[in-house]
N, C-alpha and C. Protein backbone atom coordinates (compact mmCIF):
# COMPACT_ATOMS: atom_id res chain seq x y z
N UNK A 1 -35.79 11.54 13.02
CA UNK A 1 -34.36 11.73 12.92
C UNK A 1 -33.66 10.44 13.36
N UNK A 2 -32.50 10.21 12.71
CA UNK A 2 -32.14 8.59 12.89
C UNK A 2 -30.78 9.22 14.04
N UNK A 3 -30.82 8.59 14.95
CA UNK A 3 -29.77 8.74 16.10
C UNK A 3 -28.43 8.51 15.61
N UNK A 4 -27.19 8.96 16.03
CA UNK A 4 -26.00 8.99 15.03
C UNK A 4 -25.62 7.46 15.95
N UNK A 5 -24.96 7.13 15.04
CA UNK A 5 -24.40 5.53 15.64
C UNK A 5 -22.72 5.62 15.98
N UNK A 6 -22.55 4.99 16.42
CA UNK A 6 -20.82 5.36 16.75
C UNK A 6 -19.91 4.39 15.88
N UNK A 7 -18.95 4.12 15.56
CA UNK A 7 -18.25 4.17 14.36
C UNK A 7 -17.42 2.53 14.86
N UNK A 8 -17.40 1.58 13.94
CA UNK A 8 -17.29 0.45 14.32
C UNK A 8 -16.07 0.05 13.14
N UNK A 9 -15.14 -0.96 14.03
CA UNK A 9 -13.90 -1.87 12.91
C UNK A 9 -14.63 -2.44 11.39
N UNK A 10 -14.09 -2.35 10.68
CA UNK A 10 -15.22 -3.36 9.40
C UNK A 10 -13.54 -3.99 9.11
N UNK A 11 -12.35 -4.49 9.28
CA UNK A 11 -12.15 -4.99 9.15
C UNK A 11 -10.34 -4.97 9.45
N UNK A 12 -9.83 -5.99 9.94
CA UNK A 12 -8.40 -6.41 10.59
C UNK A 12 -7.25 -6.80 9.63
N UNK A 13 -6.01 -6.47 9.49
CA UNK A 13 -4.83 -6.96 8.54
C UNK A 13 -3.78 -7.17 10.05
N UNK A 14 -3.25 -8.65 10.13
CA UNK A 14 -3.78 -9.95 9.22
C UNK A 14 -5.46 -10.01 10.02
N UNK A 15 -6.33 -11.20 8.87
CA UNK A 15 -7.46 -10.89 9.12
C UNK A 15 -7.32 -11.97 10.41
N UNK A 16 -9.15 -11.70 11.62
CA UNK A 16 -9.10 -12.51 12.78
C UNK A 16 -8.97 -13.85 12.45
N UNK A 17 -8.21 -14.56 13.32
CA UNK A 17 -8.00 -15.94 13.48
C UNK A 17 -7.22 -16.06 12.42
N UNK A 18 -6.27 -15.32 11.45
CA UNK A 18 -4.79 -15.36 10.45
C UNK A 18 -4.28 -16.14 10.81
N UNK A 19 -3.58 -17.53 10.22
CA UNK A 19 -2.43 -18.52 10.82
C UNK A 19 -1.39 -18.36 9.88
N UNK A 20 -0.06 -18.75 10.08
CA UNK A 20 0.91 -18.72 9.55
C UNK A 20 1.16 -17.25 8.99
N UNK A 21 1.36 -16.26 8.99
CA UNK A 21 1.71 -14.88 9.18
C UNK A 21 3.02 -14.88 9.67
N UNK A 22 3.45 -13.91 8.17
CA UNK A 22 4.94 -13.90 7.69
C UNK A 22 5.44 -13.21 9.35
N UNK A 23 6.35 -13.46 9.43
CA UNK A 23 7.56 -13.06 11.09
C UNK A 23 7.95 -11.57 10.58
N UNK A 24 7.85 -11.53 9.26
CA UNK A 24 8.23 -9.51 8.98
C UNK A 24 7.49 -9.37 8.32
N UNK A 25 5.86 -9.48 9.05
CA UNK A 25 4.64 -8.58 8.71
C UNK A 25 5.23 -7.73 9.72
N UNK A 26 5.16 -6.17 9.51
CA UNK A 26 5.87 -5.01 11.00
C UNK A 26 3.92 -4.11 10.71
N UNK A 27 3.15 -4.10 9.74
CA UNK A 27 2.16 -3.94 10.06
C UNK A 27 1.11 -4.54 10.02
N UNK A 28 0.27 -3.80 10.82
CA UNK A 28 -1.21 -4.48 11.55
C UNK A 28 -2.05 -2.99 11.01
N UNK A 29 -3.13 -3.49 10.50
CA UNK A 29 -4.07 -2.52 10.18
C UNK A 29 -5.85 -2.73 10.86
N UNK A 30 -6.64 -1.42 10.56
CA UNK A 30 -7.80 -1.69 10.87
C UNK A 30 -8.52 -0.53 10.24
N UNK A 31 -9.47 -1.03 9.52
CA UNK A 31 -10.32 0.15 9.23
C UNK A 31 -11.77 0.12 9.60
N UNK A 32 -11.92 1.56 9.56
CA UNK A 32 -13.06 1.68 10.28
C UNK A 32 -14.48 1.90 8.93
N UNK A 33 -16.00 1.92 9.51
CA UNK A 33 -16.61 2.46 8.92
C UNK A 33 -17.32 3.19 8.32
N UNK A 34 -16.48 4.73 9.26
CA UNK A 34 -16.31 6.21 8.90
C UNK A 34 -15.40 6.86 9.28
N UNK A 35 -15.61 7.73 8.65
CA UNK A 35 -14.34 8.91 9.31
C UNK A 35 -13.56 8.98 10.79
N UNK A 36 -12.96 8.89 11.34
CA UNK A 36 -12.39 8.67 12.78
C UNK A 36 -11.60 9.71 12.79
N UNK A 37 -11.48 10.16 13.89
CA UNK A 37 -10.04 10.63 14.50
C UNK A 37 -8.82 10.50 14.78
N UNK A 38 -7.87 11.10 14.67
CA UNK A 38 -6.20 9.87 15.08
C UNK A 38 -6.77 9.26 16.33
N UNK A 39 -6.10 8.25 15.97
CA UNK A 39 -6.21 7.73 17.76
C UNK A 39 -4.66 8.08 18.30
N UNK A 40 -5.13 9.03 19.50
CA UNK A 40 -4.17 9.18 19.99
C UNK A 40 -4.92 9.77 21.67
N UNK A 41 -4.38 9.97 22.41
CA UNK A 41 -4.87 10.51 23.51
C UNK A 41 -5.62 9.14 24.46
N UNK A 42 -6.62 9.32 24.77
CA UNK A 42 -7.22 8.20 25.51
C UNK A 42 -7.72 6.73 24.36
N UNK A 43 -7.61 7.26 23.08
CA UNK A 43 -7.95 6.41 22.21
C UNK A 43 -6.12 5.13 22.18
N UNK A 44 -6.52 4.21 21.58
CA UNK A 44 -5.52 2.96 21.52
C UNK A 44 -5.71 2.30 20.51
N UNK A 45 -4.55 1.78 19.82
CA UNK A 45 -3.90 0.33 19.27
C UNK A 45 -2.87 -0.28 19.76
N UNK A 46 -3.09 -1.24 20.25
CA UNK A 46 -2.15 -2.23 20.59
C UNK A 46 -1.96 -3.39 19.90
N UNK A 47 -1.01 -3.96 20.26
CA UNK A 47 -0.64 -5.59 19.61
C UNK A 47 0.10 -6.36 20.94
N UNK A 48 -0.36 -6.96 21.04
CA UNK A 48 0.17 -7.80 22.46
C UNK A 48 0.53 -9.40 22.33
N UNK A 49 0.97 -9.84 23.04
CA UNK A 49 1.11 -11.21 22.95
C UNK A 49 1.38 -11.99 24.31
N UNK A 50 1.28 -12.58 24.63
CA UNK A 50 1.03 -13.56 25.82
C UNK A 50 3.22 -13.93 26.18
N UNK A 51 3.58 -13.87 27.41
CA UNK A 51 4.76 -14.27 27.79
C UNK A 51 5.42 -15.57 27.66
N UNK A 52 6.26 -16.26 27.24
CA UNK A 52 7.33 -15.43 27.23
C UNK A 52 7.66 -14.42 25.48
N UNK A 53 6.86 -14.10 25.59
CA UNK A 53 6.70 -13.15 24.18
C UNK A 53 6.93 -11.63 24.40
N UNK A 54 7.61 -10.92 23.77
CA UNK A 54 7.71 -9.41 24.35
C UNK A 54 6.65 -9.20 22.82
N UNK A 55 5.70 -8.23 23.59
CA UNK A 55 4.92 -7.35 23.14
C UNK A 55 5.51 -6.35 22.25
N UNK A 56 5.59 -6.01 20.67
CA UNK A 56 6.22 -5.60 19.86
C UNK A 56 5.77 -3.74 20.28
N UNK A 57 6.47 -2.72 20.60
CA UNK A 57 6.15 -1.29 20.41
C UNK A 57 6.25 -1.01 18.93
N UNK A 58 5.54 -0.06 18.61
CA UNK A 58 5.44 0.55 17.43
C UNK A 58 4.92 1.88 17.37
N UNK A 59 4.05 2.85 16.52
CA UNK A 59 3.42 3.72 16.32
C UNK A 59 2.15 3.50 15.44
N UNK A 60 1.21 4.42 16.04
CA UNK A 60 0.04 4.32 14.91
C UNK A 60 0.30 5.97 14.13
N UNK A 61 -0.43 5.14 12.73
CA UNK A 61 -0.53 6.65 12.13
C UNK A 61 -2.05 6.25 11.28
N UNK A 62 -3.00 7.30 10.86
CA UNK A 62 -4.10 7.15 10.82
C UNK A 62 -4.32 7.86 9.18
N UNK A 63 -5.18 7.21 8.02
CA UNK A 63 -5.14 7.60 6.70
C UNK A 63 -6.90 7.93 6.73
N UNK A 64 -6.95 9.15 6.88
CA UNK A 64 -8.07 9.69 7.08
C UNK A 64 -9.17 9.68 5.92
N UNK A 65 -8.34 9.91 4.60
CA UNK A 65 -8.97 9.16 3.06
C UNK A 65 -9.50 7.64 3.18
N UNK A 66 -8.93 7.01 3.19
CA UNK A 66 -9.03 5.53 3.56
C UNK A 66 -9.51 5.03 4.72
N UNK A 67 -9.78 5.74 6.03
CA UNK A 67 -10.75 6.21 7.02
C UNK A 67 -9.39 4.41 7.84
N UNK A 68 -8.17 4.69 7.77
CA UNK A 68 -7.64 2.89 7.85
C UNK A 68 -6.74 3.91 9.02
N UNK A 69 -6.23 2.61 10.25
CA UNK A 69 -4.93 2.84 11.01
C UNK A 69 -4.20 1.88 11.14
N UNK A 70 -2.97 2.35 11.15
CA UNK A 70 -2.12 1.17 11.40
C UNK A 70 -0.88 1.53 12.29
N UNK A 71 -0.82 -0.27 12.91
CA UNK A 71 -0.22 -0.34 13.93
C UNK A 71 1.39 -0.71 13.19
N UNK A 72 2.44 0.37 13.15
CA UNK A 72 4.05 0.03 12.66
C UNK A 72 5.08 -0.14 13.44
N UNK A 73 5.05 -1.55 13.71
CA UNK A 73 5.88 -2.39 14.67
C UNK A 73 7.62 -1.17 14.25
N UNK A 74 8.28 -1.30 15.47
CA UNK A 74 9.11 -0.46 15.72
C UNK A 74 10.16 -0.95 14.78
N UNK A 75 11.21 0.41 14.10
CA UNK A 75 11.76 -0.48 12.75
C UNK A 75 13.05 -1.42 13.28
N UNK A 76 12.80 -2.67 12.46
CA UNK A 76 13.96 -3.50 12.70
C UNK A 76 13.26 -5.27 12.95
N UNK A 77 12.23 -4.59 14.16
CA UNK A 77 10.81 -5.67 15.04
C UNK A 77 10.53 -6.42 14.13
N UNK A 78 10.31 -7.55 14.32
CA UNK A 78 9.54 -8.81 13.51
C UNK A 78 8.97 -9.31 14.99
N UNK A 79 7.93 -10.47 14.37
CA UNK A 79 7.13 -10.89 15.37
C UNK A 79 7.61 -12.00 15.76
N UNK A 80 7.50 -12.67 16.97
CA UNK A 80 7.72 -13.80 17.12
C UNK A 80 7.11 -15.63 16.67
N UNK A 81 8.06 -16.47 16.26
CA UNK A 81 7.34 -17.84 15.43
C UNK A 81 6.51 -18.46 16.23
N UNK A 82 5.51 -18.67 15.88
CA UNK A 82 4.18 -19.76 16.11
C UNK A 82 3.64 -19.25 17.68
N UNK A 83 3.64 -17.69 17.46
CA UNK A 83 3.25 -17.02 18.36
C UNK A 83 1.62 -16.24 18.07
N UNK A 84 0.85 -16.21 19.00
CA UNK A 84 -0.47 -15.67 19.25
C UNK A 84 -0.47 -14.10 19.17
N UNK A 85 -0.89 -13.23 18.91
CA UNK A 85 -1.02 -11.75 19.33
C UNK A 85 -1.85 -11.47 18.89
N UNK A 86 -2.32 -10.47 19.45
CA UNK A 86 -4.20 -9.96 20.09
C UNK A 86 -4.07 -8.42 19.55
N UNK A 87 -4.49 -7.99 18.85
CA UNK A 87 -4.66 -6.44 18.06
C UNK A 87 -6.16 -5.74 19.07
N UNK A 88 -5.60 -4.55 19.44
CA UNK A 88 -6.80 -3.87 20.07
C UNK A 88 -6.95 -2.44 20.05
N UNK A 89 -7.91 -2.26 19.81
CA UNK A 89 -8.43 -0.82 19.14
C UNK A 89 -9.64 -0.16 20.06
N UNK A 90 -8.87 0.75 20.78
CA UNK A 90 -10.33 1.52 22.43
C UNK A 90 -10.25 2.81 21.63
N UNK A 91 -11.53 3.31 22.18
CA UNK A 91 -11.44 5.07 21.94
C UNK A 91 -11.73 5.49 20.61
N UNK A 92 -11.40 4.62 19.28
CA UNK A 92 -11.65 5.82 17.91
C UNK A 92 -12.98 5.91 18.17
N UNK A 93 -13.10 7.90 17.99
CA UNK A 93 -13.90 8.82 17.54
C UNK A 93 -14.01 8.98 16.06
N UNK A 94 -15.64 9.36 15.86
CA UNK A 94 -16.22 9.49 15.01
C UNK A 94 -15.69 10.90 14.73
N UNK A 95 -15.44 11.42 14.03
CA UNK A 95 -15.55 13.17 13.01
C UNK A 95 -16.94 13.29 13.14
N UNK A 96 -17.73 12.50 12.62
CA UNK A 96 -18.84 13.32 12.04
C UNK A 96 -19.79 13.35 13.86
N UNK A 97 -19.99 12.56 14.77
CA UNK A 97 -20.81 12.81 15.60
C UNK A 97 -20.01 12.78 16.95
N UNK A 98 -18.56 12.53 16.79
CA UNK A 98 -17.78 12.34 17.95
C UNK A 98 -17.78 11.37 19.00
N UNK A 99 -18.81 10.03 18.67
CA UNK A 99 -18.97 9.11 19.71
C UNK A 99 -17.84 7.98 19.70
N UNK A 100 -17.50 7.37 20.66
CA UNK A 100 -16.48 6.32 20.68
C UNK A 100 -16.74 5.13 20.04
N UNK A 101 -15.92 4.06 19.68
CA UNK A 101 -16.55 2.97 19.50
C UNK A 101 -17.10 2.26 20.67
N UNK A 102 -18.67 1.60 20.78
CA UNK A 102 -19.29 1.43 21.37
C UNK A 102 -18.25 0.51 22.61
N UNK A 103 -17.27 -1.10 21.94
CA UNK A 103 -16.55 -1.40 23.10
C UNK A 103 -15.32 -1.62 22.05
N UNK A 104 -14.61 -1.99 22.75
CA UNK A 104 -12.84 -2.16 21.93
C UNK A 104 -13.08 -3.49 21.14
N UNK A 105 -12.61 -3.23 20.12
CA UNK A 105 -12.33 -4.14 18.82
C UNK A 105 -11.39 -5.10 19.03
N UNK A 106 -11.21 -6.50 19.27
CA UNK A 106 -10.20 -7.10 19.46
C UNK A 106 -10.00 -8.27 18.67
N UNK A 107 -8.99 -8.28 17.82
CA UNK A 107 -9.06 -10.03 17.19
C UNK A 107 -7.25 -10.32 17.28
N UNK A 108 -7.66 -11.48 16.96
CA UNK A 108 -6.20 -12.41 17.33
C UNK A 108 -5.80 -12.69 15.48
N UNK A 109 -4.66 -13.05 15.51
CA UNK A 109 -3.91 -13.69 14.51
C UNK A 109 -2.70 -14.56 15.03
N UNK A 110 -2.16 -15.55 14.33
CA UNK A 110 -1.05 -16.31 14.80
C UNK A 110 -0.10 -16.76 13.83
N UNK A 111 1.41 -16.22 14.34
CA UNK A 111 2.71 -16.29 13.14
C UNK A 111 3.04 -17.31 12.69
N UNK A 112 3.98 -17.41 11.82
CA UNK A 112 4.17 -19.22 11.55
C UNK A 112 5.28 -19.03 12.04
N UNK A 113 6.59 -20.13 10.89
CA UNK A 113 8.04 -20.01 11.08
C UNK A 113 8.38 -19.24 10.44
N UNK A 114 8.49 -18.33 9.34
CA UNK A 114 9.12 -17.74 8.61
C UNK A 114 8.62 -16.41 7.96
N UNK A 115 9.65 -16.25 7.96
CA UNK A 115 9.83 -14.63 7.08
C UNK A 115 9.22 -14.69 5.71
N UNK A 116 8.35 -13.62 5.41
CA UNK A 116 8.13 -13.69 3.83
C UNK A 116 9.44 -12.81 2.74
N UNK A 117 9.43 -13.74 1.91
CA UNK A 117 10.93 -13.36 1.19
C UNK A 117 10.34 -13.60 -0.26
N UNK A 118 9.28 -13.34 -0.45
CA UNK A 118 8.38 -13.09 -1.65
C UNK A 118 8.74 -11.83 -1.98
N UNK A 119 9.13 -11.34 -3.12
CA UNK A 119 9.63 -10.16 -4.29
C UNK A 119 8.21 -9.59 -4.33
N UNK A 120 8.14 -8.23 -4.12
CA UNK A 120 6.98 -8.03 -4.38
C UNK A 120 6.76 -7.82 -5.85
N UNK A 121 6.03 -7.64 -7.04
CA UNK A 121 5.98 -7.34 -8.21
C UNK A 121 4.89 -6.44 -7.93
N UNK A 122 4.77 -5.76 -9.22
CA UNK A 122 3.71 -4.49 -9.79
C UNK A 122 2.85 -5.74 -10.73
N UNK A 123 1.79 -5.29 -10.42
CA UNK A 123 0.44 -6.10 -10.96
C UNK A 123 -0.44 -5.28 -11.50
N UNK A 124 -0.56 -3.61 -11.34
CA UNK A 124 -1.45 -2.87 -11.89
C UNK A 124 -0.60 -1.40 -11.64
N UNK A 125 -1.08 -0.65 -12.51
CA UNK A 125 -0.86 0.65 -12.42
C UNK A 125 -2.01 1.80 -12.32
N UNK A 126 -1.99 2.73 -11.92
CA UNK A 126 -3.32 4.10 -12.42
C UNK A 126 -2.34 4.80 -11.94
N UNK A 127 -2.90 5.81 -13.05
CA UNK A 127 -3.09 5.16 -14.48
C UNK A 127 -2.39 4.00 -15.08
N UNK A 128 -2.93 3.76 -15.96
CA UNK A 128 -2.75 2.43 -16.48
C UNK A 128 -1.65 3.09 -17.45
N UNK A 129 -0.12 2.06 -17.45
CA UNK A 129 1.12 2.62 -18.08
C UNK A 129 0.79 1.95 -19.70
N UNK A 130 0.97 3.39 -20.60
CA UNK A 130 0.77 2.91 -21.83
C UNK A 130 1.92 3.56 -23.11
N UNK A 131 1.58 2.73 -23.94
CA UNK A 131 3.20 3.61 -24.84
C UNK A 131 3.15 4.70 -25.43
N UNK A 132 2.03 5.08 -25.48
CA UNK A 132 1.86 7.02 -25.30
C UNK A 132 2.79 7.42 -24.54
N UNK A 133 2.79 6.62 -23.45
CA UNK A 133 3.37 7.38 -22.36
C UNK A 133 4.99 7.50 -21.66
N UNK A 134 5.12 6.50 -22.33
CA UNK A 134 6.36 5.53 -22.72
C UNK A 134 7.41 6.84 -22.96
N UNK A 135 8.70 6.93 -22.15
CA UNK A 135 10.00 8.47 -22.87
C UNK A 135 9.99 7.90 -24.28
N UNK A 136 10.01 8.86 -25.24
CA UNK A 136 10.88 7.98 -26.55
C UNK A 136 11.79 7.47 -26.71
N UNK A 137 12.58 6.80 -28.01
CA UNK A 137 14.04 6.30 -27.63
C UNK A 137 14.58 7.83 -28.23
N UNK A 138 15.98 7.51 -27.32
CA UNK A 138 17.02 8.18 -27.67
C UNK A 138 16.94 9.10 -29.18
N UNK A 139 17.06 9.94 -29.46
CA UNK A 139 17.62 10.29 -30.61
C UNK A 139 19.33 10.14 -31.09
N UNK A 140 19.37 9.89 -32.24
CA UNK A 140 20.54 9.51 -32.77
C UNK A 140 21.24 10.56 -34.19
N UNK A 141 21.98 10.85 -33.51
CA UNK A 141 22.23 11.57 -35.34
C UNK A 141 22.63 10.80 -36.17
N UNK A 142 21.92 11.19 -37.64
CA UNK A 142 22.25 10.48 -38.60
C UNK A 142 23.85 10.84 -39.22
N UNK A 143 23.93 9.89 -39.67
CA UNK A 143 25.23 9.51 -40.59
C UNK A 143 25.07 9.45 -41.99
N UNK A 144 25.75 10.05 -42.61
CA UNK A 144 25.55 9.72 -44.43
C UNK A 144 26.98 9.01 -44.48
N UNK A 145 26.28 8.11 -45.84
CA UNK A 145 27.35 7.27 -46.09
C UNK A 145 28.29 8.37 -47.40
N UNK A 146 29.17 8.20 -48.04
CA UNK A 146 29.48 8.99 -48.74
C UNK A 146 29.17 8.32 -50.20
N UNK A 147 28.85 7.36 -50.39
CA UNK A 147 28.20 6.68 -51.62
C UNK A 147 26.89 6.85 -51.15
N UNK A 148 26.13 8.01 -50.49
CA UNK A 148 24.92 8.01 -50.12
C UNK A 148 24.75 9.80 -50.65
N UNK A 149 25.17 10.24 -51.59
CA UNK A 149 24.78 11.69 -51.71
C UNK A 149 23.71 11.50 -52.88
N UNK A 150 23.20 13.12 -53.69
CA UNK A 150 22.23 13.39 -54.88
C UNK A 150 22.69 12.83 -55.58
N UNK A 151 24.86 13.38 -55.84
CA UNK A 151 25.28 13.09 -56.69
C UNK A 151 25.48 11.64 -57.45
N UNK A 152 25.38 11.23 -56.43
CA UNK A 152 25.47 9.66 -56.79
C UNK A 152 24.20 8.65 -57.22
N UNK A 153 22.84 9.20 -56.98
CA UNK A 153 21.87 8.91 -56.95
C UNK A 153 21.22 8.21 -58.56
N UNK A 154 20.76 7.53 -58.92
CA UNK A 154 20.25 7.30 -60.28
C UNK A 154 19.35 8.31 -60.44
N UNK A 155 19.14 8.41 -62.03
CA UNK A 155 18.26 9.24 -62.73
C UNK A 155 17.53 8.61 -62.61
N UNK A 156 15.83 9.33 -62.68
CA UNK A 156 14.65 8.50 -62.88
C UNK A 156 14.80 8.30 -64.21
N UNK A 157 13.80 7.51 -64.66
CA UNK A 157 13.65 7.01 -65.87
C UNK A 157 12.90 7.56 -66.81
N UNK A 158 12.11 8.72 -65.90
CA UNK A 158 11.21 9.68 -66.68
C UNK A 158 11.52 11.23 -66.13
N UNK A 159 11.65 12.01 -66.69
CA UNK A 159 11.47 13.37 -65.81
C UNK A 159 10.51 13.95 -65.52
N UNK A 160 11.16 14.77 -64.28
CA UNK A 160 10.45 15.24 -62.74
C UNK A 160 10.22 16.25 -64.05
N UNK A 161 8.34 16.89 -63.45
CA UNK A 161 8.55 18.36 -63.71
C UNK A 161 7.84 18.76 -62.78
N UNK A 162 8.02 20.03 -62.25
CA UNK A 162 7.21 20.61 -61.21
C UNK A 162 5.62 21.46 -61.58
N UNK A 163 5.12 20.62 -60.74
CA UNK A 163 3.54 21.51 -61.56
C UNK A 163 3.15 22.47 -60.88
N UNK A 164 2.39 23.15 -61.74
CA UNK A 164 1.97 24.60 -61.14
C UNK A 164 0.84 25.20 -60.11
């Protein structure tokens, strides 16, 4: 029987050692490499930063599909320029065997000067948007012209007969 292992970071947003990191990134993420628990209770995320820096508050909320948590700097918060801060993650529990992470997860990233003021655009869809799918246009009622009736119409050149 293989011993259950306890449930470890596979990976940090911004990633460790990040430089220049937009001033209104407001989240910090981390996912794990199974199922976890909220962290909440004796479990932690923090984001910290060294003085004269105030340490940004926020909330975690935890996407149990995506097995991801994230840290959402309090609304309004941006981070401070060409500043250090240390992301730390104690306590997530496993679902499946309930063990902690073995020790706390910690990596650094560091901000630049500026705000990102990049537009975000749509780059993909799923489904994928197609003109099937597309509303139709408008409908329009038609108009007859009045030089547009039977009566006015040319004769063919041969006659119609209707077959049987």
């Amino acid at each position: 029987m293989i011993p259950p292992v306890a449930p470890t970071v596979t990976a940090g947003t911004p990633v460790a050692k990040a430089a220049g990191v937009a001033l209104n990134n407001a989240l910090i993420s981390a996912a794990f490499s199974e199922p976890t628990a909220a962290i909440t209770g004796s479990a932690s995320f923090t984001v910290s930063c060294a003085a004269p820096c105030t340490s940004p508050s926020g909330t975690v909320s935890f996407d149990a599909t995506r097995r991801v948590a994230t840290f959402a700097m309090a609304g309004g918060a941006s981070l401070s320029p060409s500043t250090t801060y240390t992301a730390t993650i104690t306590g997530a529990r496993s679902l499946a065997t309930g063990l902690a992470l073995a020790t706390p997860y910690v990596w650094q990233f560091r901000t630049g000067l500026l705000a990102d003021t990049t537009r975000p655009r749509v780059v993909l869809t799923v489904p994928a948007t197609t003109p099937s799918l597309a509303r139709p246009p408008a409908r329009r009622p038609m108009r007859r012209s009045p030089r547009c009736s039977p009566k006015t119409w040319p004769r063919p050149a041969f006659p119609l007969e209707r077959s049987a």
